[in-house]
N, C-alpha and C. Protein backbone atom coordinates (compact mmCIF):
# COMPACT_ATOMS: atom_id res chain seq x y z
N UNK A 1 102.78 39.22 90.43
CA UNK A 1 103.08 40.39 91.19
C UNK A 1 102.11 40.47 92.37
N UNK A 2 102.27 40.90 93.59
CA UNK A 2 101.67 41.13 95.00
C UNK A 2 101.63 42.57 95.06
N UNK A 3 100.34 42.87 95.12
CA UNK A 3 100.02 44.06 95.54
C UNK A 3 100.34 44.92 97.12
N UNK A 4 100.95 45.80 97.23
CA UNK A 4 100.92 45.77 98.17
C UNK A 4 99.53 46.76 99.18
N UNK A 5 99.25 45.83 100.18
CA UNK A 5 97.92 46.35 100.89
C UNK A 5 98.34 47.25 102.29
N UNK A 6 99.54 47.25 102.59
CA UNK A 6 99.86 47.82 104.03
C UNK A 6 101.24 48.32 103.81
N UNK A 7 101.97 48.67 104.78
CA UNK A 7 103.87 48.79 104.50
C UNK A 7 104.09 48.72 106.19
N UNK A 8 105.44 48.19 106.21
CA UNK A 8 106.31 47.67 107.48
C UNK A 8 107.26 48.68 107.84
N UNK A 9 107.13 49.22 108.55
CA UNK A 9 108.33 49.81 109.69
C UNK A 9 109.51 48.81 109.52
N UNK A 10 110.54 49.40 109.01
CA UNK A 10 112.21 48.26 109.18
C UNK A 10 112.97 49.26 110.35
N UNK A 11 112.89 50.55 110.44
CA UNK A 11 113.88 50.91 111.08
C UNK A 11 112.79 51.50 112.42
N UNK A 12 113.60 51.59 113.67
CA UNK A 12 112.82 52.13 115.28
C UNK A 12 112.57 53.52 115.24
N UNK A 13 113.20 54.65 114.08
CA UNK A 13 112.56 55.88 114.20
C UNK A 13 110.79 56.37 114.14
N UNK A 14 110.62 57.09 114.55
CA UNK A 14 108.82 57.65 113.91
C UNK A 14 108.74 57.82 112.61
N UNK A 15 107.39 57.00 112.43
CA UNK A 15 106.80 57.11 111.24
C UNK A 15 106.05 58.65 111.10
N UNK A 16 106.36 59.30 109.24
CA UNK A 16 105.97 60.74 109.04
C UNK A 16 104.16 60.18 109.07
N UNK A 17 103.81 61.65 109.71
CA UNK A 17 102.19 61.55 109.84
C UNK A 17 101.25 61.10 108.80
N UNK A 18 102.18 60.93 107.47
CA UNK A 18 100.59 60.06 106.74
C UNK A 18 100.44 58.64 106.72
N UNK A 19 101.25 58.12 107.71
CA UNK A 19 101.03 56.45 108.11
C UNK A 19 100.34 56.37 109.35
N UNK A 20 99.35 55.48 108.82
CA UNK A 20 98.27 55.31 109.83
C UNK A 20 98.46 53.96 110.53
N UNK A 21 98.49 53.93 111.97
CA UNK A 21 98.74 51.95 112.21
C UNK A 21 97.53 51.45 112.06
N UNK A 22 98.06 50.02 111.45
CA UNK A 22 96.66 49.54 111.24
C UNK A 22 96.99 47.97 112.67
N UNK A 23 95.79 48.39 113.72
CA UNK A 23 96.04 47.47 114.59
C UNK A 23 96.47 45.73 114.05
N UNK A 24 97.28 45.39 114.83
CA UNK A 24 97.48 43.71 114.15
C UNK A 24 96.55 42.94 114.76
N UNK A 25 96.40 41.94 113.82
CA UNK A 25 95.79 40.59 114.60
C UNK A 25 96.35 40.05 115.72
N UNK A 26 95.62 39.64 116.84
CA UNK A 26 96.06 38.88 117.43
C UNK A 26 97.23 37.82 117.47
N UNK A 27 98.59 37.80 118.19
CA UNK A 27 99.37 36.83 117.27
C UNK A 27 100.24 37.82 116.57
N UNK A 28 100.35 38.85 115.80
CA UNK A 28 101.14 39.64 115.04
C UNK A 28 101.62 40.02 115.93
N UNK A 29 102.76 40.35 115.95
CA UNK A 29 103.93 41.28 116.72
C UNK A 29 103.98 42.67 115.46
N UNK A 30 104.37 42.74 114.23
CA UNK A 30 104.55 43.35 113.48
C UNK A 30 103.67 45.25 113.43
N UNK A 31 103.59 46.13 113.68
CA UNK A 31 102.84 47.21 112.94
C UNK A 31 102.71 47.20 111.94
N UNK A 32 101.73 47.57 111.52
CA UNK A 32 101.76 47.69 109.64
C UNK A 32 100.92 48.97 109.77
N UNK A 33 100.73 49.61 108.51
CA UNK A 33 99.88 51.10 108.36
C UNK A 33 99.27 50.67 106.57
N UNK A 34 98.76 51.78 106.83
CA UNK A 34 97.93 52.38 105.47
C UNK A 34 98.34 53.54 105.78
N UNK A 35 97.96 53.90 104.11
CA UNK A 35 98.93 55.49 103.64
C UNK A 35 97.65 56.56 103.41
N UNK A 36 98.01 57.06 104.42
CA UNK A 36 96.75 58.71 104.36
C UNK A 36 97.30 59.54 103.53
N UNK A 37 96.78 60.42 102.24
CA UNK A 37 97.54 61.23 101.53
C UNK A 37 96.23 61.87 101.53
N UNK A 38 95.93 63.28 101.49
CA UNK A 38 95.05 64.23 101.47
C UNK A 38 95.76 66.02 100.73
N UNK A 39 96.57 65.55 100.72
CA UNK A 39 97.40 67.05 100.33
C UNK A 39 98.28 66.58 99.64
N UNK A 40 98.79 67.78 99.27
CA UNK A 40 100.38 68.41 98.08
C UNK A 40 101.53 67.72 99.19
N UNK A 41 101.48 68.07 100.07
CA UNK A 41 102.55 67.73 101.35
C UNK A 41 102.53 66.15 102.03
N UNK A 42 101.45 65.51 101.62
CA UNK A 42 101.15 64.06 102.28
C UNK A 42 101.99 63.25 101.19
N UNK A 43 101.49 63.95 100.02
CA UNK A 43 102.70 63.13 98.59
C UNK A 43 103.97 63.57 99.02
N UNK A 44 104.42 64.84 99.21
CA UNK A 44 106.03 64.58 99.26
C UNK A 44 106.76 63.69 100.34
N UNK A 45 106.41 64.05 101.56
CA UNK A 45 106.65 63.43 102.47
C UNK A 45 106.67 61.63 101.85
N UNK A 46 105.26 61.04 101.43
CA UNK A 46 105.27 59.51 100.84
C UNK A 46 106.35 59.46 99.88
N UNK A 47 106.49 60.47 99.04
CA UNK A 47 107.75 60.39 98.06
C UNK A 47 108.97 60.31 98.95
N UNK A 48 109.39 61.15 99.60
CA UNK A 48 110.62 61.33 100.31
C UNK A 48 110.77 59.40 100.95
N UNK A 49 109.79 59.07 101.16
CA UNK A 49 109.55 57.28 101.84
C UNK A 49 109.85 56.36 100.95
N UNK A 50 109.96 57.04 99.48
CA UNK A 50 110.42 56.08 98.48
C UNK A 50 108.77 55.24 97.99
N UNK A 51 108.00 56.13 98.18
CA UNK A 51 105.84 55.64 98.11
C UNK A 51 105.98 56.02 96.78
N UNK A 52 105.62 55.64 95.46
CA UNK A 52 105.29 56.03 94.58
C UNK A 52 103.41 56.88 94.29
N UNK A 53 104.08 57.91 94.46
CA UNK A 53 103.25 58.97 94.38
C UNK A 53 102.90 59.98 93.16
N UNK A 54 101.71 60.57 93.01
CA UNK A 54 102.18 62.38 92.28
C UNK A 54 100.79 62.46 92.51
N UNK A 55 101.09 64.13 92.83
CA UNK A 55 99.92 65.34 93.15
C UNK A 55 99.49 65.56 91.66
N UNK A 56 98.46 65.56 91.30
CA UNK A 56 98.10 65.91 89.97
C UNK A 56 97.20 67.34 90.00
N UNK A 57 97.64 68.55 89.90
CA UNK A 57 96.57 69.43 89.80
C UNK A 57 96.77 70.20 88.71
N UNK A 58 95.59 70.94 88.79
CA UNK A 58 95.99 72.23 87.62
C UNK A 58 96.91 72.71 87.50
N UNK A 59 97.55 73.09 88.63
CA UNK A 59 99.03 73.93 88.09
C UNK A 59 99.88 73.22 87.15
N UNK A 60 99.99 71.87 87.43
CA UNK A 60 100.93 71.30 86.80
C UNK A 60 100.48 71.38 85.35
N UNK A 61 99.34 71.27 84.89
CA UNK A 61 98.80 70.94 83.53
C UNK A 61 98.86 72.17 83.02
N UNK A 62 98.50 73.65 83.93
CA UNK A 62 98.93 74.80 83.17
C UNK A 62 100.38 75.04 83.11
N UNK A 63 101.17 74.54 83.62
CA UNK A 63 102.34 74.81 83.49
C UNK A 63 103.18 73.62 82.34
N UNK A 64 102.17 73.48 81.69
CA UNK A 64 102.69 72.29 81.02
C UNK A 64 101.85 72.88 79.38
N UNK A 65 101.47 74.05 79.63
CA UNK A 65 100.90 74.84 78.62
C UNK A 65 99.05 74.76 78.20
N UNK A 66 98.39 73.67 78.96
CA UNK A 66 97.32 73.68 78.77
C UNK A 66 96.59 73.98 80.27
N UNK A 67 96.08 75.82 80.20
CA UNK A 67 94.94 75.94 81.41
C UNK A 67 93.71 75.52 81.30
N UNK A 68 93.70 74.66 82.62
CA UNK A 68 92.67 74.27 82.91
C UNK A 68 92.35 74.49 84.61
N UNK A 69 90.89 73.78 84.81
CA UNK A 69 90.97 73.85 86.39
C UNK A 69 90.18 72.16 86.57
N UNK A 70 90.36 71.83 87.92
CA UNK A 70 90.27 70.61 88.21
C UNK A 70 90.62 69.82 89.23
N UNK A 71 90.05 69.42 90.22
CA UNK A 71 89.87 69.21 91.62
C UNK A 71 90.92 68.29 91.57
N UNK A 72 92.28 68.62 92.57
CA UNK A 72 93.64 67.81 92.85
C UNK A 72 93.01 66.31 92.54
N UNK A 73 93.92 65.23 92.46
CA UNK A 73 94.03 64.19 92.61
C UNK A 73 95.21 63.28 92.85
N UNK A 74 95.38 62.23 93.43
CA UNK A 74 96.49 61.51 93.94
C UNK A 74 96.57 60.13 92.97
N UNK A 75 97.81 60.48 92.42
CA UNK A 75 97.82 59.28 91.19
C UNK A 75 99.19 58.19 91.69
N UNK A 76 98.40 56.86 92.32
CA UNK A 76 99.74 55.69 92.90
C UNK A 76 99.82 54.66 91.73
N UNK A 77 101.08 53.93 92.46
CA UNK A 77 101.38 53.46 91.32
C UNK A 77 100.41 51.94 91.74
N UNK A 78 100.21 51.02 90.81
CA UNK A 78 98.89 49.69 90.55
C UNK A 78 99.63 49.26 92.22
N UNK A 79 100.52 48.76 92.59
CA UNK A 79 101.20 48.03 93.18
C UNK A 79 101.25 48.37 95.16
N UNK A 80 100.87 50.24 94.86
CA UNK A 80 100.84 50.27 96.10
C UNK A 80 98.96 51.18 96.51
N UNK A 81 98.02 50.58 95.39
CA UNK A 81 97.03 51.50 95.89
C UNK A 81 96.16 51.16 96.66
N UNK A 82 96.09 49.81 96.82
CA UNK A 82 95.31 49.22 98.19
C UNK A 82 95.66 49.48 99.46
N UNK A 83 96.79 50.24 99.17
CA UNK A 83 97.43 50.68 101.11
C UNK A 83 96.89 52.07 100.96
N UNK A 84 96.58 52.87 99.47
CA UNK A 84 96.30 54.24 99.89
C UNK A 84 94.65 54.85 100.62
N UNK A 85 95.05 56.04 101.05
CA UNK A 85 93.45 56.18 101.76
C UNK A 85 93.80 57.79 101.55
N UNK A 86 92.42 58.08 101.09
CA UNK A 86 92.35 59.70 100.21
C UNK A 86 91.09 60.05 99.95
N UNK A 87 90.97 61.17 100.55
CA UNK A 87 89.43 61.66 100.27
C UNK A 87 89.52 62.40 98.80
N UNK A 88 90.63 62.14 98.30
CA UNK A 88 90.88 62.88 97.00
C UNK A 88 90.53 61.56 95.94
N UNK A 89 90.21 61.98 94.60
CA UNK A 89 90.32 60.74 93.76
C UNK A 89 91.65 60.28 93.98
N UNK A 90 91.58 59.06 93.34
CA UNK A 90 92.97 57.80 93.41
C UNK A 90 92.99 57.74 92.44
N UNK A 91 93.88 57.69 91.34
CA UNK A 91 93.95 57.27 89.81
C UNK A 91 95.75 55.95 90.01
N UNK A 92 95.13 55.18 89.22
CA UNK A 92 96.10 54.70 89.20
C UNK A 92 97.17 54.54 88.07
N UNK A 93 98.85 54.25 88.23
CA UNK A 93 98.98 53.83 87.07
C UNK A 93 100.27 52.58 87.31
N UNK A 94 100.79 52.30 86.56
CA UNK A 94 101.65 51.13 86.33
C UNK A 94 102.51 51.08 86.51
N UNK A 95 103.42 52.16 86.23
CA UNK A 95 104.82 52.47 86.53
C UNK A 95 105.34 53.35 87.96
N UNK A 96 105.94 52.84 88.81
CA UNK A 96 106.30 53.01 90.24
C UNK A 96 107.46 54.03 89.61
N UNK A 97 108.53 53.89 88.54
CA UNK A 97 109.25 54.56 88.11
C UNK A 97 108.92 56.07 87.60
N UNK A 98 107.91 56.12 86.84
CA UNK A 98 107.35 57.11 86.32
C UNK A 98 106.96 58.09 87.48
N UNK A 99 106.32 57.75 88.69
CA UNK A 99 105.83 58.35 89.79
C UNK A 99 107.11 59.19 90.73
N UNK A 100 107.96 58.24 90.74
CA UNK A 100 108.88 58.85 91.63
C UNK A 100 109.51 60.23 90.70
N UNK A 101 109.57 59.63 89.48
CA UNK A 101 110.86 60.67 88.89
C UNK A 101 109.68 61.13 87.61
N UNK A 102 108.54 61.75 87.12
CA UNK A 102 107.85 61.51 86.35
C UNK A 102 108.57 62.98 85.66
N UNK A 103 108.25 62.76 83.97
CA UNK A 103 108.63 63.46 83.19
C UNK A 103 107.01 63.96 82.22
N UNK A 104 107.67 64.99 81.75
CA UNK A 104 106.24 65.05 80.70
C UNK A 104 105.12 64.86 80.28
N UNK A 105 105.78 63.73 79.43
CA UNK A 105 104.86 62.59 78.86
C UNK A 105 104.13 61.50 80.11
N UNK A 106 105.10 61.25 81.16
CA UNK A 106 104.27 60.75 82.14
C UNK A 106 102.79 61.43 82.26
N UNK A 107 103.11 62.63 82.91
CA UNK A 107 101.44 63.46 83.28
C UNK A 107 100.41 63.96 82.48
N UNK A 108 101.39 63.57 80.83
CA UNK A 108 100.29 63.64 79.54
C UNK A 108 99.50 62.79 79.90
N UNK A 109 99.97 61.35 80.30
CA UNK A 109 99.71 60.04 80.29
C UNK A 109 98.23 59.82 81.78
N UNK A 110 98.89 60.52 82.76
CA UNK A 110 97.78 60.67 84.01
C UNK A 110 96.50 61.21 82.85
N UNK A 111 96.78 62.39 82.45
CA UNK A 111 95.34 63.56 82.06
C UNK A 111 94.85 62.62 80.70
N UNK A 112 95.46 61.34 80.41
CA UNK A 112 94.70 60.79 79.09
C UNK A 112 93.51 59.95 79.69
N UNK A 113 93.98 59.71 81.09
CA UNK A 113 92.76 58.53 81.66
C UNK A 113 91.28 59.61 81.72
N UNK A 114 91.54 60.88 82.08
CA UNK A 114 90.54 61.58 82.47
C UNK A 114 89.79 62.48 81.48
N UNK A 115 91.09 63.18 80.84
CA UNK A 115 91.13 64.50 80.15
C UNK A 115 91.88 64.20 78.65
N UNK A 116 91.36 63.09 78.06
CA UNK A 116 92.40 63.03 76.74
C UNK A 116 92.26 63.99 75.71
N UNK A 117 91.88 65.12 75.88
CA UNK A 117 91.45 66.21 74.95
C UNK A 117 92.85 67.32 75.43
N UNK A 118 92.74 67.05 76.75
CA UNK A 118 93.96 68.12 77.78
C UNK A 118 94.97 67.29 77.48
N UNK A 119 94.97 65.69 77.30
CA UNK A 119 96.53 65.09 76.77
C UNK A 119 97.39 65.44 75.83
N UNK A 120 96.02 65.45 74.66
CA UNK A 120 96.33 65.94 73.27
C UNK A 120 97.07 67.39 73.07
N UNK A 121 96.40 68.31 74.02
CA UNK A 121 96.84 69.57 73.73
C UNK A 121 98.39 70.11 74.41
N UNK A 122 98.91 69.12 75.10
CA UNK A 122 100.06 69.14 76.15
C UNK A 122 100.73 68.56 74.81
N UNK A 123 100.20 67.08 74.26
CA UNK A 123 101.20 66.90 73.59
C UNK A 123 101.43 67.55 71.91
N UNK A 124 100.50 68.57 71.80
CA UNK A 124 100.87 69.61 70.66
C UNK A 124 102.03 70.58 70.50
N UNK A 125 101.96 70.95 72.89
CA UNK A 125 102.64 71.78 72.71
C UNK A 125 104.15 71.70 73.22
N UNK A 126 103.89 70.59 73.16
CA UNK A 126 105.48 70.01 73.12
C UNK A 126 106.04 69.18 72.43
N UNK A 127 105.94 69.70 71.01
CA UNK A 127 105.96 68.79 70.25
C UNK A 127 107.26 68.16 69.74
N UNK A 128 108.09 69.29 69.59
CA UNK A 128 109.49 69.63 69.34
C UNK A 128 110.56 68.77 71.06
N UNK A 129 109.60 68.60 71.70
CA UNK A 129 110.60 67.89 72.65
C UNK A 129 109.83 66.32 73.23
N UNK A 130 109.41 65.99 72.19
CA UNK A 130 108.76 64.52 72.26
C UNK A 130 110.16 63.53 72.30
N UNK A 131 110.06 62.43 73.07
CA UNK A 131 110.71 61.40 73.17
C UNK A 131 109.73 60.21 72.89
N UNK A 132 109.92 60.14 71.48
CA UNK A 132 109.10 59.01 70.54
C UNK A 132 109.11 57.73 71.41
N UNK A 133 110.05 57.32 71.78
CA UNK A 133 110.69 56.05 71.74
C UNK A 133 109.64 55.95 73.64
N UNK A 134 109.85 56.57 74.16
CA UNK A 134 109.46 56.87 75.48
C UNK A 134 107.79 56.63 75.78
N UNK A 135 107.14 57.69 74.87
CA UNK A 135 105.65 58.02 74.85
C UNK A 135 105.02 56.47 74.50
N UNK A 136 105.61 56.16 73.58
CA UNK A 136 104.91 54.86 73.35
C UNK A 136 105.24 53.63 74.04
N UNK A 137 106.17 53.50 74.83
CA UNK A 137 106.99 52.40 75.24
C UNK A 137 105.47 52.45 76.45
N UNK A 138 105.14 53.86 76.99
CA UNK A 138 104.38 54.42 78.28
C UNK A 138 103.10 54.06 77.74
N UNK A 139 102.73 54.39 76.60
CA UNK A 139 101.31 54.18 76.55
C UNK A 139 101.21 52.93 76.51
N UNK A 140 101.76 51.86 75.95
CA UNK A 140 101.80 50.29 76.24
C UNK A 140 101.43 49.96 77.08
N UNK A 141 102.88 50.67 78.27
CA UNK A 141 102.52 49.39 79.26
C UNK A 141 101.17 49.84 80.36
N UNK A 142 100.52 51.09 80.63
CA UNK A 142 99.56 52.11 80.93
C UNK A 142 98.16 51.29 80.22
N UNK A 143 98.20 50.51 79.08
CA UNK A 143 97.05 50.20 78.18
C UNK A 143 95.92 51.48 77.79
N UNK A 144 96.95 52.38 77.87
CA UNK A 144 96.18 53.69 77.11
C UNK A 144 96.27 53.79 75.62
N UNK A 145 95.96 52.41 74.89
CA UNK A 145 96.30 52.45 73.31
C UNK A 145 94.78 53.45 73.07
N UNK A 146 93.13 52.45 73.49
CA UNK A 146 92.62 53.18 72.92
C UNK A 146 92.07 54.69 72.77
N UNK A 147 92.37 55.38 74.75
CA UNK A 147 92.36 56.75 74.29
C UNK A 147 93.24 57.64 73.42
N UNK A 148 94.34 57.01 73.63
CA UNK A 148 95.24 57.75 72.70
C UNK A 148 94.90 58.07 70.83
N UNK A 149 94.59 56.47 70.85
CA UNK A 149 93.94 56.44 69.49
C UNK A 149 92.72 57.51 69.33
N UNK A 150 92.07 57.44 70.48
CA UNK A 150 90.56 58.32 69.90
C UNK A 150 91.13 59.69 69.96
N UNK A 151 92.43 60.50 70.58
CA UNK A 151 92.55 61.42 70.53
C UNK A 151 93.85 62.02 69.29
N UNK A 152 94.07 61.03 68.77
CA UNK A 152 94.87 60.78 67.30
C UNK A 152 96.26 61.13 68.08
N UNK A 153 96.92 60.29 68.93
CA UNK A 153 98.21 60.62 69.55
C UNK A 153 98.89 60.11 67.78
N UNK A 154 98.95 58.97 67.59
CA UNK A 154 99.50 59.10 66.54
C UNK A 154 99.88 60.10 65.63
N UNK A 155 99.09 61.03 64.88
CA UNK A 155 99.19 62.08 64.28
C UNK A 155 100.41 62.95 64.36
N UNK A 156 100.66 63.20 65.93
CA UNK A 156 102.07 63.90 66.40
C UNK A 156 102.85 62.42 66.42
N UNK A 157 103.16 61.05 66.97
CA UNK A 157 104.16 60.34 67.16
C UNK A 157 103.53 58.92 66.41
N UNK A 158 103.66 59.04 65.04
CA UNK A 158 103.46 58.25 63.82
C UNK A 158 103.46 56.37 64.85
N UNK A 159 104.15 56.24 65.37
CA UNK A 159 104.89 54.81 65.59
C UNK A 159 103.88 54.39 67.35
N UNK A 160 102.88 55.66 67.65
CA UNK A 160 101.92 55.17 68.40
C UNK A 160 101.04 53.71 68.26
N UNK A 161 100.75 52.77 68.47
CA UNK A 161 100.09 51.56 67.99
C UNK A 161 98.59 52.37 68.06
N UNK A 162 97.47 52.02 66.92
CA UNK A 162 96.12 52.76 67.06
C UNK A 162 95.15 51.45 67.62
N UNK A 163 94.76 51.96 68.37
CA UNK A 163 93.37 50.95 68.46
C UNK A 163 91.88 51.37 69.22
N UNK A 164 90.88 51.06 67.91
CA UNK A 164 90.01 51.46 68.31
C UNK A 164 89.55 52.84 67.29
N UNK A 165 88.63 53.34 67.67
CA UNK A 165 88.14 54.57 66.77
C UNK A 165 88.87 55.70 67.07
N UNK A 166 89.15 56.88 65.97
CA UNK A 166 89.50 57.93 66.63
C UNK A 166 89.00 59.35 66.43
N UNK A 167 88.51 60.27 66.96
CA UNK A 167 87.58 61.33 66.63
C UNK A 167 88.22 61.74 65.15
N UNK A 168 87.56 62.39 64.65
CA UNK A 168 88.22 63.34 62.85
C UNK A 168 89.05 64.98 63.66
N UNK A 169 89.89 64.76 62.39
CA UNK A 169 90.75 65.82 62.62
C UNK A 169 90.14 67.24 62.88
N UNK A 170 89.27 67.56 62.14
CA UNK A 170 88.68 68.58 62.36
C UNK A 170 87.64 68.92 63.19
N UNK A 171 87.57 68.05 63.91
CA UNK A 171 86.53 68.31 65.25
C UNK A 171 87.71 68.32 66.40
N UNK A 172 88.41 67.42 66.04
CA UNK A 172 89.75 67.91 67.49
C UNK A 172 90.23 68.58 67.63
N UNK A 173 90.52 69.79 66.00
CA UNK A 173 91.17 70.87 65.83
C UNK A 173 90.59 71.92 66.33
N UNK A 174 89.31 71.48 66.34
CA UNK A 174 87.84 72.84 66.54
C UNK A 174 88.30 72.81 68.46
N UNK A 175 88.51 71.55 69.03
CA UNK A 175 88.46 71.39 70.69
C UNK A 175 89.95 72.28 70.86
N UNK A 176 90.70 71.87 69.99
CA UNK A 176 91.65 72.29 70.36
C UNK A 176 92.07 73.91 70.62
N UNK A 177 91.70 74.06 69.05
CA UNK A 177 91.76 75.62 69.19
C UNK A 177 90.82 76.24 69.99
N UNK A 178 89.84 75.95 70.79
CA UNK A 178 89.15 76.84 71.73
C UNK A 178 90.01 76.88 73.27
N UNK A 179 91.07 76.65 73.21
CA UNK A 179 92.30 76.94 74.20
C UNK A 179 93.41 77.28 73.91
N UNK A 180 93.63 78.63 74.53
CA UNK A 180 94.88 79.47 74.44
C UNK A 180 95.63 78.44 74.71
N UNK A 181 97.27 78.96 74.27
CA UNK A 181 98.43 78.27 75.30
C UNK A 181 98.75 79.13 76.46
N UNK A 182 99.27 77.95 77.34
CA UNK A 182 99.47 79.08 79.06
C UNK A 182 101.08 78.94 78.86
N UNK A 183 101.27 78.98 80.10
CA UNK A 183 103.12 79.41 80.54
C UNK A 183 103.46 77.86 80.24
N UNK A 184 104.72 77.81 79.76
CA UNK A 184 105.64 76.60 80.01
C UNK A 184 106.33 76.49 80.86
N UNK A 185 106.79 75.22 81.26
CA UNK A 185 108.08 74.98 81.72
C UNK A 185 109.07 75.70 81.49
């Protein structure tokens, strides 16, 4: 697989303002850019471009039943993050699919790299609308076996693969319960 480090103009309209040109070499005829994303609005616009993108902030995670607070971040997919440029963190992940159209369990999956305590508690409270087959297919290919394990994803979706240590039930229960549930979806 080729990462991609820049992206090409195919059609003569203007490029939206978070493409930056990146001068060519000598010899190049071609423009190429890097992708400026700094905002909520720099992702849609890259989304609308078909950029695999997502805004990751608090709202989303309280609206997903666990409040928290936590400085935005821009999560691309492995394939296009050498073209990105962000004064925001960069998190990356694997699936270009997941980004464009992300569900649920996707942004469980973002907050496990950072926040697997905030993963855990998203995926408590949705427990009743888990897609078994899905969560794990994601944590695979993500190589989030061992946080998941330390945060006992298994426990809720039995058929999780474990690896690695995982905290005791009753110290996660203790993290857990020191957070209300917020609004859902």
């Amino acid at each position: 697989m080729k990462a991609v480090t820049e992206f090409e103009r195919v059609e003569e309209n203007t490029s939206p303002s978070v493409f930056i040109p990146i001068v060519p070499p000598k010899g190049r005829p071609r423009l190429r850019y890097r992708l400026r994303v700094n905002t909520a609005d720099d992702v849609r616009v890259a989304g609308r471009a078909g950029i695999p993108l997502f805004w990751l902030d608090s709202t989303v995670v309280t609206m997903l039943g666990y409040p928290m607070e936590f400085p935005p971040r821009v999560v691309a997919a492995r394939n296009v993050l050498p073209a990105v440029s962000s004064s925001r963190k960069v998190q990356e992940m694997e699936s270009s699919e997941a980004l464009l159209h992300p569900r649920w369990e996707d942004v469980t999956l973002m907050l496990l790299r950072f926040d697997p305590v905030a993963a855990r508690a998203v995926l408590d409270r949705h427990r009743n609308s888990i897609d078994a087959d899905y969560l794990v297919r994601r944590v695979v290919e993500e190589r989030l076996l061992a946080p998941a394990t330390f945060v006992r994803f298994f426990d809720i979706v039995p058929t999780v693969p474990r690896f690695g240590e995982s905290i005791l039930r009753s110290a996660l229960e203790r993290k857990l319960s020191s957070n209300r549930a917020g609004a859902l979806l």
